[in-house]
C-alpha atoms as a PDB file:
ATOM      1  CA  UNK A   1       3.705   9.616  25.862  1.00  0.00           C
ATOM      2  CA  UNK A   2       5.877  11.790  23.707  1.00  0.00           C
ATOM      3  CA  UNK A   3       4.912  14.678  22.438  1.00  0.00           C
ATOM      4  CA  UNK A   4       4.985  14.089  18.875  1.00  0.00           C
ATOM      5  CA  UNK A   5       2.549  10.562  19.718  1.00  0.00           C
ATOM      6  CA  UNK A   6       0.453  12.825  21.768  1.00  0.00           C
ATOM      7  CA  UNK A   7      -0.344  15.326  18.613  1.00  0.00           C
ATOM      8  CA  UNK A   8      -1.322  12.324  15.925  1.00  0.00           C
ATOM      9  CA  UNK A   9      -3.261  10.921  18.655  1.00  0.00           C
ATOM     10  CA  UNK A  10      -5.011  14.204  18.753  1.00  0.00           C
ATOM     11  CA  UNK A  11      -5.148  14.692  14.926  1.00  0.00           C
ATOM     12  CA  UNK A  12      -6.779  11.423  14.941  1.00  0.00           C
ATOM     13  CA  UNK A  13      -9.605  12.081  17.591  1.00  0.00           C
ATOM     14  CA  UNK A  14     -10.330  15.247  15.989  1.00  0.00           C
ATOM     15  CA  UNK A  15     -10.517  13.620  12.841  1.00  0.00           C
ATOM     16  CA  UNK A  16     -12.915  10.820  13.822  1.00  0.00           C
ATOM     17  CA  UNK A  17     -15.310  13.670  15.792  1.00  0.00           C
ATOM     18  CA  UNK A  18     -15.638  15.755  12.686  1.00  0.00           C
ATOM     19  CA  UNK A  19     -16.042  12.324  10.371  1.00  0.00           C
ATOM     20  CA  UNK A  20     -18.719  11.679  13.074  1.00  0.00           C
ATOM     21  CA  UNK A  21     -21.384  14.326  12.490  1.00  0.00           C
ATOM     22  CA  UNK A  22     -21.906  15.232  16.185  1.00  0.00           C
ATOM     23  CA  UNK A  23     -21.299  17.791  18.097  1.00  0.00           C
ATOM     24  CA  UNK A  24     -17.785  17.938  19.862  1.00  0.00           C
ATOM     25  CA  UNK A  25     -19.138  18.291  23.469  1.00  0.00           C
ATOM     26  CA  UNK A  26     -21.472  14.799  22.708  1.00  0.00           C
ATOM     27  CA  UNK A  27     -18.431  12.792  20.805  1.00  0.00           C
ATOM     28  CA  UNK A  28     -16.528  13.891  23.635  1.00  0.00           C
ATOM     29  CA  UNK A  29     -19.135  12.506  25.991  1.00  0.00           C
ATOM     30  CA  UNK A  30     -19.564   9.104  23.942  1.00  0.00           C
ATOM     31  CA  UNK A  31     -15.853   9.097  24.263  1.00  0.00           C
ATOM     32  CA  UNK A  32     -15.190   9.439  27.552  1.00  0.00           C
ATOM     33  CA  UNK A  33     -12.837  12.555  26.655  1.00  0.00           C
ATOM     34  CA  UNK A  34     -13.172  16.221  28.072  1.00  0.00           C
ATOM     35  CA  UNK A  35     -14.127  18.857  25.701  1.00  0.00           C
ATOM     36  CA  UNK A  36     -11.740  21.104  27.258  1.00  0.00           C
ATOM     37  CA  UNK A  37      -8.682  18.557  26.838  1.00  0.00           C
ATOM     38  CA  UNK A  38      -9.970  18.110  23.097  1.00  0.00           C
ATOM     39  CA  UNK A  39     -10.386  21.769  22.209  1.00  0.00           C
ATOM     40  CA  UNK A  40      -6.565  22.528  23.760  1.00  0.00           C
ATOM     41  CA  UNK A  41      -5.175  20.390  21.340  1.00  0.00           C
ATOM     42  CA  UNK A  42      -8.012  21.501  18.245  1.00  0.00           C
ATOM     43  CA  UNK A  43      -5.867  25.080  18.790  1.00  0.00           C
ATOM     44  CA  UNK A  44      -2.294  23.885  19.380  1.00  0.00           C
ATOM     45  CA  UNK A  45      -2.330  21.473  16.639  1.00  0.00           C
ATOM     46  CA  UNK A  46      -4.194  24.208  14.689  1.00  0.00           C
ATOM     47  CA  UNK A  47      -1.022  26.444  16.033  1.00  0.00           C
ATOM     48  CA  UNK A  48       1.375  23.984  14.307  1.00  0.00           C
ATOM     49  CA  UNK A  49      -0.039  23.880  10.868  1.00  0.00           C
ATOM     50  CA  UNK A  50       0.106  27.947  10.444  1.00  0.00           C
ATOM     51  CA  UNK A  51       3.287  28.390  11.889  1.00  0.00           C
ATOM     52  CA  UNK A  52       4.464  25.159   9.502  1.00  0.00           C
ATOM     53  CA  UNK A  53       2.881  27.146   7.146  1.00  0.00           C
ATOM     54  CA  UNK A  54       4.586  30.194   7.113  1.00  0.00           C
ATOM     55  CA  UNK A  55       7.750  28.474   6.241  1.00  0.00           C
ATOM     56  CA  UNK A  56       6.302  27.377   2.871  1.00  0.00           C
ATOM     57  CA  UNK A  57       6.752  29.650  -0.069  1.00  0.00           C
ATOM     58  CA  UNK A  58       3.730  30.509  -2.537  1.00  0.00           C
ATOM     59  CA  UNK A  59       3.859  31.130  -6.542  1.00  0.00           C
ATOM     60  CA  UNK A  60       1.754  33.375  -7.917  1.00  0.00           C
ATOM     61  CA  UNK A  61       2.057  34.076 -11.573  1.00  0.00           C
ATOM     62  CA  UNK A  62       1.593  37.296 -12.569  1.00  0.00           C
ATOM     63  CA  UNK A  63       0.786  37.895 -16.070  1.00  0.00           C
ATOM     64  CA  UNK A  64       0.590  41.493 -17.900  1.00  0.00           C
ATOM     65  CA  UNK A  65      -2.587  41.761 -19.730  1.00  0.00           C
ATOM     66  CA  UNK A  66      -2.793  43.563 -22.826  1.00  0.00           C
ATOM     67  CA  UNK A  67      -5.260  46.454 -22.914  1.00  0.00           C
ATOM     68  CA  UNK A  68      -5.790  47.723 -26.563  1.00  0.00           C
ATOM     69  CA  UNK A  69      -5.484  51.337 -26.932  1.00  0.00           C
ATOM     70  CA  UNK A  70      -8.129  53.644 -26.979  1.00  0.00           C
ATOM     71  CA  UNK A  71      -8.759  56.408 -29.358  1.00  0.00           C
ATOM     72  CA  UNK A  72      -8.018  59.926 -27.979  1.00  0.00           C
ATOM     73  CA  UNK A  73     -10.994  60.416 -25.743  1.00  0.00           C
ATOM     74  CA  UNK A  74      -9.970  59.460 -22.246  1.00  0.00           C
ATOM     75  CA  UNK A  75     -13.741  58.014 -21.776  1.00  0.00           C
ATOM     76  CA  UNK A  76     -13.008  54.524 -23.203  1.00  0.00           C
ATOM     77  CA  UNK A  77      -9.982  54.145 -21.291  1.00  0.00           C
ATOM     78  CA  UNK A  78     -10.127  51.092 -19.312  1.00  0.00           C
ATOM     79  CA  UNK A  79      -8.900  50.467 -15.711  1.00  0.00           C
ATOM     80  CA  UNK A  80      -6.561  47.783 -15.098  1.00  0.00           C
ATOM     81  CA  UNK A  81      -7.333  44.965 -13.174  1.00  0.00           C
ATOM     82  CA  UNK A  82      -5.856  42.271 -11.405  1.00  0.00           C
ATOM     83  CA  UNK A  83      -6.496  38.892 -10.955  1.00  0.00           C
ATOM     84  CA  UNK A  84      -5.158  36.225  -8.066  1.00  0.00           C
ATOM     85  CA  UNK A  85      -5.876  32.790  -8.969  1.00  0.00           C
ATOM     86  CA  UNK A  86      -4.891  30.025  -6.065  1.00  0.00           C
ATOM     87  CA  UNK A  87      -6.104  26.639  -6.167  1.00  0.00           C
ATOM     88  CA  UNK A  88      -9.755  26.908  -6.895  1.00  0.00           C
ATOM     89  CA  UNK A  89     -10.034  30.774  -5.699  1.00  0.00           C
ATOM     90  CA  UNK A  90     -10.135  33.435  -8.320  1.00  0.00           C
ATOM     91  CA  UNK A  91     -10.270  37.060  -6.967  1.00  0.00           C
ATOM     92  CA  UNK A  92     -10.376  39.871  -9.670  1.00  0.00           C
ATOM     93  CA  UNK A  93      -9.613  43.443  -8.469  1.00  0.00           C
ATOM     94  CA  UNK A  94     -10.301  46.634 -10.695  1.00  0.00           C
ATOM     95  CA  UNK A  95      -9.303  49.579  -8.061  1.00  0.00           C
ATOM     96  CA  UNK A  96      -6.215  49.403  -6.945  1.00  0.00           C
ATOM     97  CA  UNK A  97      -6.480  50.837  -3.481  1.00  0.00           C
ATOM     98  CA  UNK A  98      -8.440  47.225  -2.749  1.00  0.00           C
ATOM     99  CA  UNK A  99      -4.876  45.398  -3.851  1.00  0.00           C
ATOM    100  CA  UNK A 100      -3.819  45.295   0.057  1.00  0.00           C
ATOM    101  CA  UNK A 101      -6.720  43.702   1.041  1.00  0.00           C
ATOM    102  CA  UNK A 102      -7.139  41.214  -1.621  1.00  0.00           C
ATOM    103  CA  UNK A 103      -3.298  40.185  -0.473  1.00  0.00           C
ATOM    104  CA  UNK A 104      -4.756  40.141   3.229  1.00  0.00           C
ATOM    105  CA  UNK A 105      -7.222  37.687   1.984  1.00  0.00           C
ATOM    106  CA  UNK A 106      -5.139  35.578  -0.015  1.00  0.00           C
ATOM    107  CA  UNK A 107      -2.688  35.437   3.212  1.00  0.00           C
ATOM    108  CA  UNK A 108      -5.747  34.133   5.465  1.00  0.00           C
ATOM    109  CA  UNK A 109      -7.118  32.028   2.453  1.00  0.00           C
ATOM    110  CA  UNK A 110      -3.498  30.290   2.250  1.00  0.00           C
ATOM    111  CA  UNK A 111      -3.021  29.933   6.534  1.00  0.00           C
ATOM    112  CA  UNK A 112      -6.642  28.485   7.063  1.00  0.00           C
ATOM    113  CA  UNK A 113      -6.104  25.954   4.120  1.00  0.00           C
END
């Protein structure tokens, strides 16, 4: 069996055992399959999504938002913030020292989905 048969197989078996509601180690037993065979290919085909992923560019929009200006006292003045928006996900930040991990999270948001 080919390779390439070998990892829809696999896609498909994984499929069915999380469509199924059990436990991996008793679909593999109703199966007949070993739960070490099926989690090998759970992390290489899990391997060939991210790295297919990384390949795929992402827009983000990135809008300026207009803050109105304060009068002279510097105690109205309000931070800037930003917000990343993907799919269903918003994540506002208002200190920008959190701005590298809000990327980091975005990253692993856009590898695990």
């Amino acid at each position: 069996m080919k390779t390439t048969d070998s990892i829809k197989l696999w896609k498909t078996r994984i499929d069915n055992c999380k469509r199924s509601g059990q436990k991996v180690t008793d679909w593999c037993e109703a199966n007949k399959l070993s739960r070490f065979v099926y989690y090998y290919w759970h992390r290489k085909i899990k391997e060939l999504e991210v790295s297919n992923k990384k390949d795929v560019s992402i827009f983000a929009e990135v809008t300026k938002k207009e803050v109105p200006k304060q009068h002279a006292s510097h105690t109205n003045i309000e931070e800037p913030e930003l917000t990343i928006s993907w799919n269903e996900v918003s994540i506002t930040v208002k200190d920008h020292r959190a701005v590298p991990m809000a990327a980091e999270l975005l990253n692993r948001l856009v590898s695990s989905c």
